[in-house]
Protein backbone atom coordinates (compact mmCIF):
# COMPACT_ATOMS: atom_id res chain seq x y z
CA UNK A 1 1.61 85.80 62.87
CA UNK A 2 3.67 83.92 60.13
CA UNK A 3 2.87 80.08 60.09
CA UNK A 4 0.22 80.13 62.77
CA UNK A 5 -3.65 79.89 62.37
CA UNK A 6 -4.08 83.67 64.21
CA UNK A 7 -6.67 85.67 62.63
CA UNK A 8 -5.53 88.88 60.79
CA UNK A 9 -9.04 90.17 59.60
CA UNK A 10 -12.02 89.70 61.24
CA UNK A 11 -15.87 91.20 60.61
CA UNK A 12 -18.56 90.28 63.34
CA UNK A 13 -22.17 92.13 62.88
CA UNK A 14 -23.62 92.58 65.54
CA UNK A 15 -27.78 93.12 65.57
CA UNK A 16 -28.50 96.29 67.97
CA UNK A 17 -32.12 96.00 67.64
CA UNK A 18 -34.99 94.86 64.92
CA UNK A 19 -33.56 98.26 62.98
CA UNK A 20 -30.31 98.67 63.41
CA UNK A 21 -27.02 96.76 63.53
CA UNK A 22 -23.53 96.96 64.21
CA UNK A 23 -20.28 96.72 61.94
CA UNK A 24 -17.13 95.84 63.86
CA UNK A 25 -14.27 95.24 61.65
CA UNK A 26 -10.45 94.52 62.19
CA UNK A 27 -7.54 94.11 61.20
CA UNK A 28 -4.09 93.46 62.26
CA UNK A 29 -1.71 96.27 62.58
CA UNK A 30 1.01 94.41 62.31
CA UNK A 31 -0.21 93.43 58.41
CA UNK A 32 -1.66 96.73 57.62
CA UNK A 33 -1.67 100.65 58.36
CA UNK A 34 -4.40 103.30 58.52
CA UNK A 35 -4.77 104.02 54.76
CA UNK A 36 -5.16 100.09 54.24
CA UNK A 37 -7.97 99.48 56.47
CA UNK A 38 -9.85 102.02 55.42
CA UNK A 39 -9.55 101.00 51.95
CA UNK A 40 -11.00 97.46 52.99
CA UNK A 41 -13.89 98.73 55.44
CA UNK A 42 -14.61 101.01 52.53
CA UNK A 43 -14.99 98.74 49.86
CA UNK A 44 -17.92 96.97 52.02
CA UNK A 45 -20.24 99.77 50.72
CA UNK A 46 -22.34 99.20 48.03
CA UNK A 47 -21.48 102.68 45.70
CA UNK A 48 -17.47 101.51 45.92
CA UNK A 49 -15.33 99.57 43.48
CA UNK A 50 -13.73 96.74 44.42
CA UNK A 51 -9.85 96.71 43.64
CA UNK A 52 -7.25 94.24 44.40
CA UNK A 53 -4.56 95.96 46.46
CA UNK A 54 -0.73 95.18 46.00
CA UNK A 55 0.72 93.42 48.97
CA UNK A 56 4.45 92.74 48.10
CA UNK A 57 6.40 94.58 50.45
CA UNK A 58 8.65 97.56 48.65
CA UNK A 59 11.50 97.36 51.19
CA UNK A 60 13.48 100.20 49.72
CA UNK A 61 11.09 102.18 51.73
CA UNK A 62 12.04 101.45 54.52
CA UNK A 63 15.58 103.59 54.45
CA UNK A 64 14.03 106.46 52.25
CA UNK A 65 10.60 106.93 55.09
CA UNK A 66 14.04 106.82 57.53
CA UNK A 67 15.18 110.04 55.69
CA UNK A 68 12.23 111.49 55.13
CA UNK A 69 11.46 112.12 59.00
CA UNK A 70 15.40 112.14 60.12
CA UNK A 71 17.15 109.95 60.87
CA UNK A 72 17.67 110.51 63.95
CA UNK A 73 14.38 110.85 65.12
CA UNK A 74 13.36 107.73 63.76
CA UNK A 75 16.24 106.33 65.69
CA UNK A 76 14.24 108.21 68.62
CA UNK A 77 10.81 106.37 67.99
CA UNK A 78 12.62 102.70 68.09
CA UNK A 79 15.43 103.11 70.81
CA UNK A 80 15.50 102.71 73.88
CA UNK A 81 14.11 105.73 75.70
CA UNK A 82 11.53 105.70 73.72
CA UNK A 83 10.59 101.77 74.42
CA UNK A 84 11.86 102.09 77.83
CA UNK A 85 9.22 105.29 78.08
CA UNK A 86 6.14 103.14 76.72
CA UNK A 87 7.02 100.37 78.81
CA UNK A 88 6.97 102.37 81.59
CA UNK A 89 4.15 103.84 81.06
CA UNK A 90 2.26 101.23 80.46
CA UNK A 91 3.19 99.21 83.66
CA UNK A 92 1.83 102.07 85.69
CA UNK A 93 -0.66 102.94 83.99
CA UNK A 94 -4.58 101.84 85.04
CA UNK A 95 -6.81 101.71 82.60
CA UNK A 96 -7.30 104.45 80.10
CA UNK A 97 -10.23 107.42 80.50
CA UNK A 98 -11.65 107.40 76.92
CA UNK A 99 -13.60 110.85 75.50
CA UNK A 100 -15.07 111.69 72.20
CA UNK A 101 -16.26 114.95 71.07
CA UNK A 102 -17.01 116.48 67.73
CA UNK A 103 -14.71 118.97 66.43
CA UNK A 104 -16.29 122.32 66.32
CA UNK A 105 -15.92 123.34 63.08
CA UNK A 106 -16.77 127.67 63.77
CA UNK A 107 -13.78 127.65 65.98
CA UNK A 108 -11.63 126.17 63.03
CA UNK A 109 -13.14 128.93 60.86
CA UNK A 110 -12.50 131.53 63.41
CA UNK A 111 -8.69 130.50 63.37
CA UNK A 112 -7.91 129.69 60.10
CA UNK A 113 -9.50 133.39 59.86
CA UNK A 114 -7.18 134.58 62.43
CA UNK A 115 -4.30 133.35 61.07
CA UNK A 116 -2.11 135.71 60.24
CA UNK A 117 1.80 134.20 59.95
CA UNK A 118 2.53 133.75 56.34
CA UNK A 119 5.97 133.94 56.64
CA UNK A 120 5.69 130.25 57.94
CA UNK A 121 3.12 129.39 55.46
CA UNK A 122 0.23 130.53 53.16
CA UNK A 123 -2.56 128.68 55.15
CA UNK A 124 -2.90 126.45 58.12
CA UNK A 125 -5.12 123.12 57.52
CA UNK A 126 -7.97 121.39 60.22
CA UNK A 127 -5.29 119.41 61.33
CA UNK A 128 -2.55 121.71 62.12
CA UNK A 129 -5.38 123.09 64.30
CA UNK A 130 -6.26 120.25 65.83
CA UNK A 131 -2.66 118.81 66.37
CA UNK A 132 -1.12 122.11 67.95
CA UNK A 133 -4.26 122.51 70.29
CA UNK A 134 -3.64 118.80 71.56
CA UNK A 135 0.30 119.67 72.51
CA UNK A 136 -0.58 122.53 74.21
CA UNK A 137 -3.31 121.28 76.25
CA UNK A 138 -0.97 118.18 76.73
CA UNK A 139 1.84 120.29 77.83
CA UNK A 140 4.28 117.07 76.41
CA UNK A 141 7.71 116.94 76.11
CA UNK A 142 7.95 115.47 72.47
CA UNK A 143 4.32 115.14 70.18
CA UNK A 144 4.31 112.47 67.92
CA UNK A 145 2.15 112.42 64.97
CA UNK A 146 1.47 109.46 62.62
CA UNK A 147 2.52 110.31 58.98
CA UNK A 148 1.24 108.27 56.21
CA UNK A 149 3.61 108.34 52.90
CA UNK A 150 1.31 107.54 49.84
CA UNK A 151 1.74 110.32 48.03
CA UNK A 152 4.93 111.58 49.51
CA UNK A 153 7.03 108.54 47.82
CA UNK A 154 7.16 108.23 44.50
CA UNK A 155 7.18 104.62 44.71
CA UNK A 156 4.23 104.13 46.87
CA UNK A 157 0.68 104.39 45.46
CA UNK A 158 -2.74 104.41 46.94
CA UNK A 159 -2.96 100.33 46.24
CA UNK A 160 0.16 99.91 48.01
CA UNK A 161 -1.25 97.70 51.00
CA UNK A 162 0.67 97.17 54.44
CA UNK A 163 2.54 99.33 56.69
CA UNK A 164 4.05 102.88 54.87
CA UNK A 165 3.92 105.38 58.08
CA UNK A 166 6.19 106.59 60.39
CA UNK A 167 6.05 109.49 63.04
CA UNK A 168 7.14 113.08 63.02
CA UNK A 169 8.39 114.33 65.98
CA UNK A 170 7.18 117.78 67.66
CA UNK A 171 8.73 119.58 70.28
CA UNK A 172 7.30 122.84 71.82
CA UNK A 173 9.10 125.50 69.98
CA UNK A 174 7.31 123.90 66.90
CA UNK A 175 4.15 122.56 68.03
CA UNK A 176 2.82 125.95 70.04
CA UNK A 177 1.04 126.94 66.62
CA UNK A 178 -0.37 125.61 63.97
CA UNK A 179 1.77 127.08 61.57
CA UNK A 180 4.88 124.97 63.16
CA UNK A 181 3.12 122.24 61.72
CA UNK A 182 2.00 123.19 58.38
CA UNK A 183 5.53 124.38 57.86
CA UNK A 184 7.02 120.87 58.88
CA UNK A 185 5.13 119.80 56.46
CA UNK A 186 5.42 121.65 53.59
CA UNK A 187 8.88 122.88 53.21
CA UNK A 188 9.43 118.48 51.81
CA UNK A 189 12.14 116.45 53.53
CA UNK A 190 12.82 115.62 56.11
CA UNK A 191 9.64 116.08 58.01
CA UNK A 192 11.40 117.28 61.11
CA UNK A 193 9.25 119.53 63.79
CA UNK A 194 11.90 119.92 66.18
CA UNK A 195 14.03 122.88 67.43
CA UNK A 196 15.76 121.64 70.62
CA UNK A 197 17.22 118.69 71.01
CA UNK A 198 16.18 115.16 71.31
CA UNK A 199 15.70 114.23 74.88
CA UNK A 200 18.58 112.76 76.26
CA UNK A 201 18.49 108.64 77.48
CA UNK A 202 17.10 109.27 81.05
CA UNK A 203 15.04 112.36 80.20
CA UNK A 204 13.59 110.20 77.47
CA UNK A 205 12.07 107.07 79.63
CA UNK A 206 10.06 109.16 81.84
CA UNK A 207 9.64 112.65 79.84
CA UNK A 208 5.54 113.43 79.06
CA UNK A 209 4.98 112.64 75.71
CA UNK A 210 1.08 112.39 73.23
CA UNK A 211 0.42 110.38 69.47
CA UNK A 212 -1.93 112.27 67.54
CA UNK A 213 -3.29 110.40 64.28
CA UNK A 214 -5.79 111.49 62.01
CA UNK A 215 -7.79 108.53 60.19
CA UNK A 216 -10.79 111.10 58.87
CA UNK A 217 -9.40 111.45 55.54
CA UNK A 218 -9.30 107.63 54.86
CA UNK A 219 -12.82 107.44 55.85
CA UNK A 220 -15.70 107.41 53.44
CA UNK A 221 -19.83 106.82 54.71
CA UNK A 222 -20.76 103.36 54.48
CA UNK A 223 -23.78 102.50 52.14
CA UNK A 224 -26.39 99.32 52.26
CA UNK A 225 -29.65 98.88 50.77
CA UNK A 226 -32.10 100.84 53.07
CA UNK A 227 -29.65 101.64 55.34
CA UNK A 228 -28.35 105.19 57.19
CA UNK A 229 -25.34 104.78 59.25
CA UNK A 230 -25.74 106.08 62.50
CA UNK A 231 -22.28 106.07 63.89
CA UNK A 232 -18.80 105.33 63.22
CA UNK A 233 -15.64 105.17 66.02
CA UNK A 234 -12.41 103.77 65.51
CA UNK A 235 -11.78 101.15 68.91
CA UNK A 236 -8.28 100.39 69.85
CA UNK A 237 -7.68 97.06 72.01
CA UNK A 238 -4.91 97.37 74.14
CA UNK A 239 -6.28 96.26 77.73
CA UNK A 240 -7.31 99.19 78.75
CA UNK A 241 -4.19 101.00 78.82
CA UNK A 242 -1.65 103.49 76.91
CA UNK A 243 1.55 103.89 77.33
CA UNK A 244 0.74 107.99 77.19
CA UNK A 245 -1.75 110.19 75.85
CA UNK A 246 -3.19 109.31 72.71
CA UNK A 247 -5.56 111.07 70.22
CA UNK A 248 -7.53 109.76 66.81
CA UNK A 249 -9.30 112.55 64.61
CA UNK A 250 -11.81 110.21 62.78
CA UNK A 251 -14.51 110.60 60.75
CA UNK A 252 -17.67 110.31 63.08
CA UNK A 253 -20.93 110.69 60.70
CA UNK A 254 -21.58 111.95 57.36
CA UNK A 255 -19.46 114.65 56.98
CA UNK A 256 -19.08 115.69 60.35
CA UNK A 257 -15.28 114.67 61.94
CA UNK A 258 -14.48 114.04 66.07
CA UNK A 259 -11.24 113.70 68.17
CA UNK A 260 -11.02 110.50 70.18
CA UNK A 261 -8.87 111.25 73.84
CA UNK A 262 -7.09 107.90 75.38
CA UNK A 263 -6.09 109.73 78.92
CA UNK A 264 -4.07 109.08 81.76
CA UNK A 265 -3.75 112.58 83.04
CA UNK A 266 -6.81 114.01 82.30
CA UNK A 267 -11.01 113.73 83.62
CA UNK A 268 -14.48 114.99 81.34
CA UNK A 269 -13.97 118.43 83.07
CA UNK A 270 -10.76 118.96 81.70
CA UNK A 271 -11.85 118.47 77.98
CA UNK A 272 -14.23 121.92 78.53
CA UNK A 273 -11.23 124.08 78.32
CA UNK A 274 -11.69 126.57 75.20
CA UNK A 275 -7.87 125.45 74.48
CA UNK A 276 -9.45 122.40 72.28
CA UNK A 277 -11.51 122.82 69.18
CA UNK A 278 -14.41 120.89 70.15
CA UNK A 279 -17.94 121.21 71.55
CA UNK A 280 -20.46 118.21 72.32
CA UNK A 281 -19.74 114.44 73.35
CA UNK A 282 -20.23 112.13 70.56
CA UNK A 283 -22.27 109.18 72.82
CA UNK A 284 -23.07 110.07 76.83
CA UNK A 285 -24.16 106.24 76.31
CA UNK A 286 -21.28 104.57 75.03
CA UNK A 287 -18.47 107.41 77.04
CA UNK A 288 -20.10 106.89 80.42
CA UNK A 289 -19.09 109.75 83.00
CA UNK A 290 -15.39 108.17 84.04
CA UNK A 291 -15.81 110.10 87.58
CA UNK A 292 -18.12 107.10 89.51
């Protein structure tokens, strides 16, 4: 994008109807992560400050986010098995089944309740849940889930702006409960969720693999004069297609959270298995029935 006219940010409203309107706002994820968007869409409400965010690049983070996940997993993520693997799969790939469902928040009571391994760790969070659910029902070799490091490098702060994530890598052995996860991620570096090895080169480019990311913390409820927000769902152009299954916990309304589901594998009947955390669709408008 350097030295060419290509947008990097871009806000279109679009009017729904004489009383309501749409928002859609983007940004380039090549300039900026998660944490950074959400910082801009949120400053577009009326009740939040507007700060100027730091955009010179602090490259020593670039070896010490390396060691904080391994680093040979983070090898993983940007060799070749891994490209070869997303390549792949999106070559064959048609276009991607897309679901959205609110999480059902009694069932995250009900095992939070029931959890019971404190040897791991002391408590399990809405995310563990929702992250160990998704690899089982994906039955993947490797899980990957997007890690954002504000707050986990002492250089970085909030106002840092760009790209600070990485991925943590999940096998199985790790990922089966939700305490694998909390434990990855509490016991400090490196962030490492696996117990067998890393897929060798030719298990690795056509192994079953998911990305889980969770954006619902970054998200705040938009405010305009004599306005209610109806609605709000994180879109993701990529022509219709993913190189494998893909998840985004967002924040859908008020204080109520959803998963969005990317699929390849899976149809609307398969999301009713009591495996996954959640209960009604978001929209039956805007996630027509994929099966016509």
């Amino acid at each position: 994008m350097l030295n060419t006219k290509d947008k990097i940010c871009s806000l279109v409203l679009s009017e729904n109807s004489n009383n309501s309107f749409s928002i859609i706002f983007s940004v380039s994820h090549s300039v900026v992560d998660g944490h950074t968007y959400y910082q801009l869409l949120n400053m577009l409400s009326r009740d939040k400050e507007i700060v100027s965010l730091s955009v010179k690049r602090k490259y020593e983070t670039t070896i010490q986010i390396k060691n904080a996940v391994g680093k040979d997993t983070y090898d993983y993520f940007v060799g070749a098995a891994h490209v070869f693997n997303a390549l792949f799969g999106m070559a064959v790939a048609k276009r991607a089944k897309v679901f959205a469902y609110y999480i059902d928040e009694e069932k995250i009571k009900k095992i939070k309740k029931d959890h019971n391994d404190f040897k791991s760790c002391e408590y399990i969070s809405t995310n563990d849940i929702l992250t160990s659910t998704y690899g089982i029902f994906t039955k993947v070799r490797l899980l990957l889930m997007a890690i954002n490091f504000r707050g986990k490098l002492k250089i970085l702060d909030n106002n840092d702006a760009g790209n600070y994530e990485a991925v943590v890598l999940y096998d199985k052995k790790v990922y089966s409960k939700p305490s694998g996860i909390r434990k990855t991620l509490s016991n400090g570096e490196p962030y490492r969720g696996l117990v067998d090895k890393l897929p060798s080169f030719f298990e690795g480019i056509r192994c079953k693999m998911g990305f889980i990311t969770n954006w619902a913390t970054f998200s705040e409820e938009l405010y305009f004069n004599d306005c209610k927000e109806k609605l709000h769902l994180p879109l993701n152009h990529a022509c219709g297609k993913m190189p494998y299954e893909f998840a985004i916990i967002f924040r859908a309304k008020g204080n109520e959270n959803g998963v969005l589901y990317y699929t390849n594998r899976f149809n609307e009947d398969d999301f009713n298995s009591s495996m996954l955390p959640i209960k009604s669709c978001i929209s039956k408008t805007i996630f027509s029935d994929h099966r016509k």
